[in-house]
N, C-alpha and C. Protein backbone atom coordinates (compact mmCIF):
# COMPACT_ATOMS: atom_id res chain seq x y z
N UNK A 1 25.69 -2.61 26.82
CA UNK A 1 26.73 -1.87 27.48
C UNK A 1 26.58 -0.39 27.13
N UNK A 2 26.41 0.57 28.29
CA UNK A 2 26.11 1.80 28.11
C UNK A 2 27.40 2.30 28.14
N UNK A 3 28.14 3.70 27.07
CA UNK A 3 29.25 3.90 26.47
C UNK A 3 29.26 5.27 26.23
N UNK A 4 30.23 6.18 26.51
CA UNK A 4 30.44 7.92 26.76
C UNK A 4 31.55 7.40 25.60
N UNK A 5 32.12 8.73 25.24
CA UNK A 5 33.07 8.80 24.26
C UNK A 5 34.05 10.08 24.99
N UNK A 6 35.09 9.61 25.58
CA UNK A 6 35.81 10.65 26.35
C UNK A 6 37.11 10.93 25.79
N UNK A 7 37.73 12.13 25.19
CA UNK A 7 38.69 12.47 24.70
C UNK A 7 38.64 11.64 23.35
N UNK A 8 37.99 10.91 22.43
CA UNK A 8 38.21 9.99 21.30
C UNK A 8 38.85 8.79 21.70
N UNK A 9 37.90 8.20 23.31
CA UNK A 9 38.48 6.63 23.77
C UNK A 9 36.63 6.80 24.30
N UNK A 10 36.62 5.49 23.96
CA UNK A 10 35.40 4.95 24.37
C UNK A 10 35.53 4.33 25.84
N UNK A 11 34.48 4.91 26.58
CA UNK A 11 34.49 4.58 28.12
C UNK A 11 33.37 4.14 28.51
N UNK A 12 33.20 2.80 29.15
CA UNK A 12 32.53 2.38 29.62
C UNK A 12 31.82 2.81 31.11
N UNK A 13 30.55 2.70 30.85
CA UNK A 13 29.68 3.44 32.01
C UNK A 13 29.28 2.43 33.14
N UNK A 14 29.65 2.64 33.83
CA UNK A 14 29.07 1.83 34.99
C UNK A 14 27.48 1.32 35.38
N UNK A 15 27.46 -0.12 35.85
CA UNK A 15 26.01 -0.46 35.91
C UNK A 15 25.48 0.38 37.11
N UNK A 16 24.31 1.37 36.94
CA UNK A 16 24.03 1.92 38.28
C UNK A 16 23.26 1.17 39.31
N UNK A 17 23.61 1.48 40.21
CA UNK A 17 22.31 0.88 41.81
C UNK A 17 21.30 1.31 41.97
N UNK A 18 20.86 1.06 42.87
CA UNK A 18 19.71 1.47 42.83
C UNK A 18 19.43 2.85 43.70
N UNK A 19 20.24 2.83 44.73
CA UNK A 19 20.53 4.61 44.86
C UNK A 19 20.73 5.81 43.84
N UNK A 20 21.33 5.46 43.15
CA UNK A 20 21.54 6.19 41.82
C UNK A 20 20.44 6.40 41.23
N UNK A 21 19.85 5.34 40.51
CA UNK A 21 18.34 5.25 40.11
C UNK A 21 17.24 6.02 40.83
N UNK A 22 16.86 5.81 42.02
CA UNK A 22 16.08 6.76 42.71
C UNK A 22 16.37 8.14 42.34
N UNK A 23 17.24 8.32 42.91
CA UNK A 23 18.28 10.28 43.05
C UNK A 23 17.86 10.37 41.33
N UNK A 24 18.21 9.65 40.59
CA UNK A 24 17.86 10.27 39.09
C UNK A 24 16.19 10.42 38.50
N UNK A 25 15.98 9.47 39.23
CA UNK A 25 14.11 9.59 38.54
C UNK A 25 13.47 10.88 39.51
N UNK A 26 14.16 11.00 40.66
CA UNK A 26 13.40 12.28 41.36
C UNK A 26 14.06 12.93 41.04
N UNK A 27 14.95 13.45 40.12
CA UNK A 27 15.10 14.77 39.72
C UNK A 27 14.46 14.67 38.11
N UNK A 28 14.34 13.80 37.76
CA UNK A 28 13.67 13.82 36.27
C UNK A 28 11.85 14.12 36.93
N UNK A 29 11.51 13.59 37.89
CA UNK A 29 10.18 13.89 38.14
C UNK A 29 9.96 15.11 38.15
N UNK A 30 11.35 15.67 39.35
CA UNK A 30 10.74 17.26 39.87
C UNK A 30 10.30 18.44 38.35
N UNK A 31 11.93 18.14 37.31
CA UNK A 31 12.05 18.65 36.31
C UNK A 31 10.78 18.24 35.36
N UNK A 32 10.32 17.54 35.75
CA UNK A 32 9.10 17.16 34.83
C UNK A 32 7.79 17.58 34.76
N UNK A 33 7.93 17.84 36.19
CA UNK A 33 6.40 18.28 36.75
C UNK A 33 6.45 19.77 36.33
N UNK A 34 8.08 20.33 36.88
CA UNK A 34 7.87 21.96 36.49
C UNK A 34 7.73 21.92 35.02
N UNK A 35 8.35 21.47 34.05
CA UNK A 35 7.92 21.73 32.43
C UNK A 35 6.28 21.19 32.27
N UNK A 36 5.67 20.34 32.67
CA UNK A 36 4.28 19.84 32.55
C UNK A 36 3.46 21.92 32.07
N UNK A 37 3.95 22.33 33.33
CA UNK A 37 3.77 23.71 33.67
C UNK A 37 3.86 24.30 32.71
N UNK A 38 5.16 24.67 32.92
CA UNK A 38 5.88 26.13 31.89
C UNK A 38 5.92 25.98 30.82
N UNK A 39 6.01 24.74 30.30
CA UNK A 39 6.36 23.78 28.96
C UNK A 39 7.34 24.68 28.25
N UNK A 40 9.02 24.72 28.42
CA UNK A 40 10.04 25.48 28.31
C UNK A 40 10.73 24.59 27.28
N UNK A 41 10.44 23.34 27.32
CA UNK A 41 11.22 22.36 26.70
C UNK A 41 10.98 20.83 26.69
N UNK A 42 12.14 20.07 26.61
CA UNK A 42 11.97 18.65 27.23
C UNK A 42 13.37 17.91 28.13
N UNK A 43 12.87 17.16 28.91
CA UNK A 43 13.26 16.36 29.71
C UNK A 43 13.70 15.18 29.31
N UNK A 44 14.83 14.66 29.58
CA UNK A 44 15.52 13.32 28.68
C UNK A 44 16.13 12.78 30.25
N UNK A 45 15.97 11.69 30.27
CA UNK A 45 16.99 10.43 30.90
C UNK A 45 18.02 9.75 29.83
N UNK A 46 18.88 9.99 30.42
CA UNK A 46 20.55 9.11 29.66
C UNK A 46 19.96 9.18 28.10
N UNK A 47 20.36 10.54 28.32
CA UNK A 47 20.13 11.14 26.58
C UNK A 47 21.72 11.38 25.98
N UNK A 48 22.29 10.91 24.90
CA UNK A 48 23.77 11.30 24.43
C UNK A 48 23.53 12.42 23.99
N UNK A 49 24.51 13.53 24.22
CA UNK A 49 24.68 14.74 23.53
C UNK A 49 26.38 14.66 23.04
N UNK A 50 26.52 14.71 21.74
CA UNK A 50 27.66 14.97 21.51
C UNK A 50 28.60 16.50 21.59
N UNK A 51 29.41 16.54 21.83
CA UNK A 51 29.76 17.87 22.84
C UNK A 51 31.10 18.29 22.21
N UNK A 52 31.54 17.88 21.08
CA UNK A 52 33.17 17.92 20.16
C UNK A 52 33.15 17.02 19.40
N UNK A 53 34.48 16.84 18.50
CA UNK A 53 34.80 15.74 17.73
C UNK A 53 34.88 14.77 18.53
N UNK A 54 35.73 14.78 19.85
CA UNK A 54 35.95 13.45 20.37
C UNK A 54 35.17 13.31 21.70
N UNK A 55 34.23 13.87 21.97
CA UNK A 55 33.70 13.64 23.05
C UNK A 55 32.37 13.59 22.99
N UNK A 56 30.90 12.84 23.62
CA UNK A 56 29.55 12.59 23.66
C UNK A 56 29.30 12.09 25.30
N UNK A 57 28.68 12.74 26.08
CA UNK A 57 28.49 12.41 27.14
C UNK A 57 26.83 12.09 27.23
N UNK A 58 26.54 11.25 28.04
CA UNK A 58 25.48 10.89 28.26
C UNK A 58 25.08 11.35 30.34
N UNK A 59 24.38 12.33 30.12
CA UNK A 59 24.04 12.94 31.54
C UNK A 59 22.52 12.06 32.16
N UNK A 60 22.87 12.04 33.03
CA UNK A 60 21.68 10.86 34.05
C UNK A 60 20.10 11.46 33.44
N UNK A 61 20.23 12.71 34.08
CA UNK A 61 18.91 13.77 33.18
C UNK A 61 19.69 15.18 32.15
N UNK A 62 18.98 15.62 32.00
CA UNK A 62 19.14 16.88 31.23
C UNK A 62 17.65 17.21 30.54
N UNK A 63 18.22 18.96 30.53
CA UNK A 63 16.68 19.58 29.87
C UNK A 63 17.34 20.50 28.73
N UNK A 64 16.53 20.32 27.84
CA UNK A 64 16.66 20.97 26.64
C UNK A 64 15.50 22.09 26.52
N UNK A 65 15.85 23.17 25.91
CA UNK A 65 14.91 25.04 25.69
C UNK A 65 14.49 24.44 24.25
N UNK A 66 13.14 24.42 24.15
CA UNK A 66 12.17 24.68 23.31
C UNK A 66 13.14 25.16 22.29
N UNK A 67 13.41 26.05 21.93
CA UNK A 67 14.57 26.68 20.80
C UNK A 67 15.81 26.01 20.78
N UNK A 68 16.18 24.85 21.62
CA UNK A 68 17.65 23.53 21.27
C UNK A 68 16.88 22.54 20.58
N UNK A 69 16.17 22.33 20.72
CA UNK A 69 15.75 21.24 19.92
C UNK A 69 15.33 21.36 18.41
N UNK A 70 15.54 19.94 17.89
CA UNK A 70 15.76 20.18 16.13
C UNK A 70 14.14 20.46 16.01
N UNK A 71 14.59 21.10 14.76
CA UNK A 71 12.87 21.97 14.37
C UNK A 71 11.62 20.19 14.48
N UNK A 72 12.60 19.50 13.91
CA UNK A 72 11.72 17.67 13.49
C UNK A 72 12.35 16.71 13.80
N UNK A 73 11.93 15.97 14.36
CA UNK A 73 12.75 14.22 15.14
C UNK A 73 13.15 14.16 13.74
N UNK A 74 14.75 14.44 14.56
CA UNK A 74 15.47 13.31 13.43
C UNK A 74 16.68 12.35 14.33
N UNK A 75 17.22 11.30 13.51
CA UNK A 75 17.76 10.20 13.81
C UNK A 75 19.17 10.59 14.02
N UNK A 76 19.79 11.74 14.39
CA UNK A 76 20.92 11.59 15.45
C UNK A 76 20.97 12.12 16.71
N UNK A 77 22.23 12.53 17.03
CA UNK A 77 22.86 12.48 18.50
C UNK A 77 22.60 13.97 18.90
N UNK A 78 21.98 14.47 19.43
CA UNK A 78 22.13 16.10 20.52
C UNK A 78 23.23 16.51 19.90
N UNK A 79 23.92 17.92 19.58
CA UNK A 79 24.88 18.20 19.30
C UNK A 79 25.10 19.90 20.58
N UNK A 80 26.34 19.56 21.36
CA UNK A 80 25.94 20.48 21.69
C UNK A 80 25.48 20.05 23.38
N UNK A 81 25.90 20.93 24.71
CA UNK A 81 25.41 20.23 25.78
C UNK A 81 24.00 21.18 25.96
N UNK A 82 23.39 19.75 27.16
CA UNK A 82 21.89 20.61 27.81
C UNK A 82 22.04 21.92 28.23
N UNK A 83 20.82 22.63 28.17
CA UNK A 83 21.07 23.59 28.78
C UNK A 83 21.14 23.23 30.76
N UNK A 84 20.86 21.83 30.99
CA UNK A 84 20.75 21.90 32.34
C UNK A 84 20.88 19.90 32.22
N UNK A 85 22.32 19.95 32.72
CA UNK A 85 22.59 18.33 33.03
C UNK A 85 22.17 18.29 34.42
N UNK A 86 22.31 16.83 34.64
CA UNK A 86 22.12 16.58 36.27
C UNK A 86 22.96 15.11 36.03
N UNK A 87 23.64 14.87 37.10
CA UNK A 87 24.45 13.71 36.97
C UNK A 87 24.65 13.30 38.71
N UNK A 88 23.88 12.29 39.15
CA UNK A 88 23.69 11.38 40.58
C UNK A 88 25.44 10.91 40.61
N UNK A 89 26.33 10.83 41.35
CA UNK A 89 27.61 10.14 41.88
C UNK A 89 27.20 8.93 42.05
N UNK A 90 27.59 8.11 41.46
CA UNK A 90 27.38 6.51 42.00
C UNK A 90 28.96 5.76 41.64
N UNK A 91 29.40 5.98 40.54
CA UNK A 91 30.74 5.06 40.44
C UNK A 91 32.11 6.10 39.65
N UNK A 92 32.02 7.05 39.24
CA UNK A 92 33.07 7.53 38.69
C UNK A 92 33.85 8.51 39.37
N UNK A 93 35.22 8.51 38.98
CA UNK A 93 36.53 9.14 39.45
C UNK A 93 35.71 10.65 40.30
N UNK A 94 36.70 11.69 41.24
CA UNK A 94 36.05 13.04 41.27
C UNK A 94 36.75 13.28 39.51
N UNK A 95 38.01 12.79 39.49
CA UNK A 95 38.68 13.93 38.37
C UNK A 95 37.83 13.40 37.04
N UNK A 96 37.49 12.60 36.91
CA UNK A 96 36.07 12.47 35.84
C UNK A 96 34.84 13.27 35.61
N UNK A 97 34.73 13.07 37.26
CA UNK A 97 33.35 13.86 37.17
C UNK A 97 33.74 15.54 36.91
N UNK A 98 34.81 16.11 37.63
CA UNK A 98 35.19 17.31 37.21
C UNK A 98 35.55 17.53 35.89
N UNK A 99 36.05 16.62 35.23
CA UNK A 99 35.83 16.95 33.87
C UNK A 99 34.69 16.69 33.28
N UNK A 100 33.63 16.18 33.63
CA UNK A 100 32.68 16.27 32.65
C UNK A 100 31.42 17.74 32.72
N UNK A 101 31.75 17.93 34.30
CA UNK A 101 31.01 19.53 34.45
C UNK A 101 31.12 20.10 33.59
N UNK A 102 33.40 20.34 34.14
CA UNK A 102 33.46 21.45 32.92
C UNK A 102 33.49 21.03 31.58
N UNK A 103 32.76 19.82 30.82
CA UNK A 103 33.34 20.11 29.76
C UNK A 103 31.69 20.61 29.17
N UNK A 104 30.62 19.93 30.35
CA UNK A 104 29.05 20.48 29.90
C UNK A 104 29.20 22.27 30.07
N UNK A 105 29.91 22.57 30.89
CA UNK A 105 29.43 23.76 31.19
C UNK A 105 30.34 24.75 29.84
N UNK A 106 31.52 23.93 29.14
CA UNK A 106 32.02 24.94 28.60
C UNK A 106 31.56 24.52 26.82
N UNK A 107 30.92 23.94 26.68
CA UNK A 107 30.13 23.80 25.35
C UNK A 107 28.35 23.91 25.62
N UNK A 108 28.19 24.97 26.52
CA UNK A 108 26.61 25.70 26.42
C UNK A 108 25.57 25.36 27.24
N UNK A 109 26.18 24.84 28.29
CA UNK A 109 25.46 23.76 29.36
C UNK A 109 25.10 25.73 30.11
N UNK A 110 23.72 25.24 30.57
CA UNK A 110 24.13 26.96 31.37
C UNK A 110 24.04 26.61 33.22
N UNK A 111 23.79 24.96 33.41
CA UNK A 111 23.97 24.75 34.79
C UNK A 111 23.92 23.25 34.81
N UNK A 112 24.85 22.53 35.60
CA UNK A 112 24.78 21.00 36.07
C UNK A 112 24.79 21.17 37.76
N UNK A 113 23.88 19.82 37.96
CA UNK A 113 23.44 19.84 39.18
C UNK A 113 24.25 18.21 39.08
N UNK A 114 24.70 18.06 40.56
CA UNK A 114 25.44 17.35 41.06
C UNK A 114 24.96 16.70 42.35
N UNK A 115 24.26 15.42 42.49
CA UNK A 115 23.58 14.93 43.81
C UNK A 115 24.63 13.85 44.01
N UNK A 116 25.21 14.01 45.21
CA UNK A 116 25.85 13.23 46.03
C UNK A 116 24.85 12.52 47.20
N UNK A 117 24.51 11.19 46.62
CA UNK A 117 23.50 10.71 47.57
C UNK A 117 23.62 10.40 49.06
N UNK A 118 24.97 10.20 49.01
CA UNK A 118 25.57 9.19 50.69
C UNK A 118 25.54 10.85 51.66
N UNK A 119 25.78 11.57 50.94
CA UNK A 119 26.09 12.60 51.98
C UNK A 119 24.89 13.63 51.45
N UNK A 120 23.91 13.14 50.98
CA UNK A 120 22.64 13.97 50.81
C UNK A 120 22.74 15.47 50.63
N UNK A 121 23.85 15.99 49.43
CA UNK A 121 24.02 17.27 48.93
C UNK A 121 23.87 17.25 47.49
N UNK A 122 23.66 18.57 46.87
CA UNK A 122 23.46 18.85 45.68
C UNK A 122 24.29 20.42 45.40
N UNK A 123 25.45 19.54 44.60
CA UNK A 123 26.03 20.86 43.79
C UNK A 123 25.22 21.52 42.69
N UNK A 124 25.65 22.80 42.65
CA UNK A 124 25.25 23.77 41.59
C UNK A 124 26.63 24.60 40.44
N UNK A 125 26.37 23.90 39.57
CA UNK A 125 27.74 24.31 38.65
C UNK A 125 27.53 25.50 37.65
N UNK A 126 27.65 26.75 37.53
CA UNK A 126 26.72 27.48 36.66
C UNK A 126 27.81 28.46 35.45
N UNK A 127 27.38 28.14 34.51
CA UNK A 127 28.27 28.56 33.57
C UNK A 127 28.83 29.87 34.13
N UNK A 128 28.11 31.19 34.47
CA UNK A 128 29.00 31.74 35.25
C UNK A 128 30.18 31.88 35.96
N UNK A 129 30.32 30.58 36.85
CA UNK A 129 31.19 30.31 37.40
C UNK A 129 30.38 30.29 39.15
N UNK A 130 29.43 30.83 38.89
CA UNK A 130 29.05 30.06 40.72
C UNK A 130 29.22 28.75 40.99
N UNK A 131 29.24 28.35 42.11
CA UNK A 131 29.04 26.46 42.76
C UNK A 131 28.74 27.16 43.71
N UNK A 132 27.44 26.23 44.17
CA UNK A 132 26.69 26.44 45.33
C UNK A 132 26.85 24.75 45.81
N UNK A 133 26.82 24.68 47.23
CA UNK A 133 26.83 23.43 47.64
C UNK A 133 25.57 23.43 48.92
N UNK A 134 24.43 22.75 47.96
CA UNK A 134 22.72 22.80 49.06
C UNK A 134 22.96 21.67 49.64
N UNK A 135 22.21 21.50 50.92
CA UNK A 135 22.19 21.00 52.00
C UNK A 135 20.60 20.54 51.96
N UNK A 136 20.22 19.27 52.47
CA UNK A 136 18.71 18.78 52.95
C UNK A 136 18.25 20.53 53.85
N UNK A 137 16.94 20.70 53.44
CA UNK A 137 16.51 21.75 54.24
C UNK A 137 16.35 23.18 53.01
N UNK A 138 17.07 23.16 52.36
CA UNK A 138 17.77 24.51 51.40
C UNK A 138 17.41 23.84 49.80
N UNK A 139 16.65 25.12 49.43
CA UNK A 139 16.13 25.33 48.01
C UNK A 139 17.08 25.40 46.87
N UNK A 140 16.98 24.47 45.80
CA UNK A 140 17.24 24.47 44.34
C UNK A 140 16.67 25.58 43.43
N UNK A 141 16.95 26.65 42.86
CA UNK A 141 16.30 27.35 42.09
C UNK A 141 17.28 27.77 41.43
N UNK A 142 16.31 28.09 39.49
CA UNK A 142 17.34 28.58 38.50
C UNK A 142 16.61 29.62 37.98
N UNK A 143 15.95 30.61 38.66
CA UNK A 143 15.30 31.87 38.05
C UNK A 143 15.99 32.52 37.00
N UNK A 144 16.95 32.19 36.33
CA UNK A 144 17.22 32.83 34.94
C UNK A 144 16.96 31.79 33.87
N UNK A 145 16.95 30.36 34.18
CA UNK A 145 16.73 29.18 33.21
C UNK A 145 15.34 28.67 33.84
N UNK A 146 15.02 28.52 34.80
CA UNK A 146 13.74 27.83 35.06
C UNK A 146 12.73 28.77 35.69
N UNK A 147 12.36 29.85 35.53
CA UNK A 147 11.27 30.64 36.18
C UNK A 147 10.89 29.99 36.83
N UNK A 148 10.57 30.59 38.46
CA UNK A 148 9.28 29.87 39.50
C UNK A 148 10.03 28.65 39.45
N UNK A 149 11.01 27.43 39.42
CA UNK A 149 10.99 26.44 39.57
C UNK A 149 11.84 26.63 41.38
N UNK A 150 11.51 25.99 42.14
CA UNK A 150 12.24 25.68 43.41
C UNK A 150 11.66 24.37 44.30
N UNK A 151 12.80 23.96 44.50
CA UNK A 151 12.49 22.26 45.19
C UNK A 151 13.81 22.44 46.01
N UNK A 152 13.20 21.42 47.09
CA UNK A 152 13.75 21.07 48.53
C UNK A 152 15.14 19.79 47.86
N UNK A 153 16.14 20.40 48.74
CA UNK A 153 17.13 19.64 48.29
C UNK A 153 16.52 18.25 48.63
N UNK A 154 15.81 17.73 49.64
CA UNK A 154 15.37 16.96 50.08
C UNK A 154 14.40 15.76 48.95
N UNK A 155 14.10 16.90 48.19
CA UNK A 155 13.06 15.76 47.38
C UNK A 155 13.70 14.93 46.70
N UNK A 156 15.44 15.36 45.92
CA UNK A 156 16.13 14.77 45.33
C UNK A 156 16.56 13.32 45.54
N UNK A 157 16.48 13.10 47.22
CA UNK A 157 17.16 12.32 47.98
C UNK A 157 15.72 11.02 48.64
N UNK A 158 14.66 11.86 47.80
CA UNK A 158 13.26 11.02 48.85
C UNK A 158 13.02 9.55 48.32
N UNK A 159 13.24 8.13 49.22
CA UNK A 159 13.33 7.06 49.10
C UNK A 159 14.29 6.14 49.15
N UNK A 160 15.40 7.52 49.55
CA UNK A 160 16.69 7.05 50.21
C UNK A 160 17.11 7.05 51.67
């Protein structure tokens, strides 16, 4: 049983589909292929980051900066959000999911991406305070966190 820790109550995560699954491995691919590259960091699937005393969220993907990560593998939890979550919609509340943006974006997250598969869009949540809402056709890019990285909203969604 896969398990978030929300407000200091343990919440159970939903079994995902297989829509979900797709939308998450092609954004762990795209993100993968661009670090292969730049090598900026690393790439995690349903990695826990603990994010407060009472809270640890586990994001579908996320990327961590070469300089977040512990100097040596050691045996706990992320402390602290990605610099870049990504979280596919498949079973939870909006007012869930809006709280978990903001709670990545307000403990150091510097952008969450948001793929809504049924309606083939991808939010952009950016610590700033932008939201961009891309459309199939229209480019993903984070030229202040990902140099040169840009992908087709489309690829997110490919096999769906």
């Amino acid at each position: 049983m896969r398990c978030e820790l929300v407000q200091g109550e343990i919440v159970r995560m939903g079994n995902a589909v297989s829509l979900h699954e797709i939308v998450k491995a092609n954004c762990a691919e795209l993100l993968t292929v661009y670090n292969r590259e730049s090598r900026i960091g690393k790439v995690f699937s349903e990695t826990m980051y603990k994010l407060g005393p009472g809270d640890a969220c586990i994001p579908d993907v996320s990327l961590q900066l070469k300089h977040r990560l512990p100097p040596k593998a050691l045996n706990r939890t992320f402390e602290g959000a990605p610099e870049l979550a990504f979280e596919a919609v498949s079973s939870e509340t909006a007012a869930f999911l809006e709280w978990k943006i903001n709670l990545y974006l307000s403990t150091g997250a510097r952008v969450v991406w948001v793929a809504y598969p049924l309606e083939r869009t991808l939010w952009v949540h950016r610590a700033s305070g932008e939201h961009l809402q891309l459309r199939e056709g229209q480019h993903v890019e984070e030229p202040d966190l990902l140099p040169g990285f840009r992908a087709l909203v489309d690829e997110f969604f490919d096999g769906i």
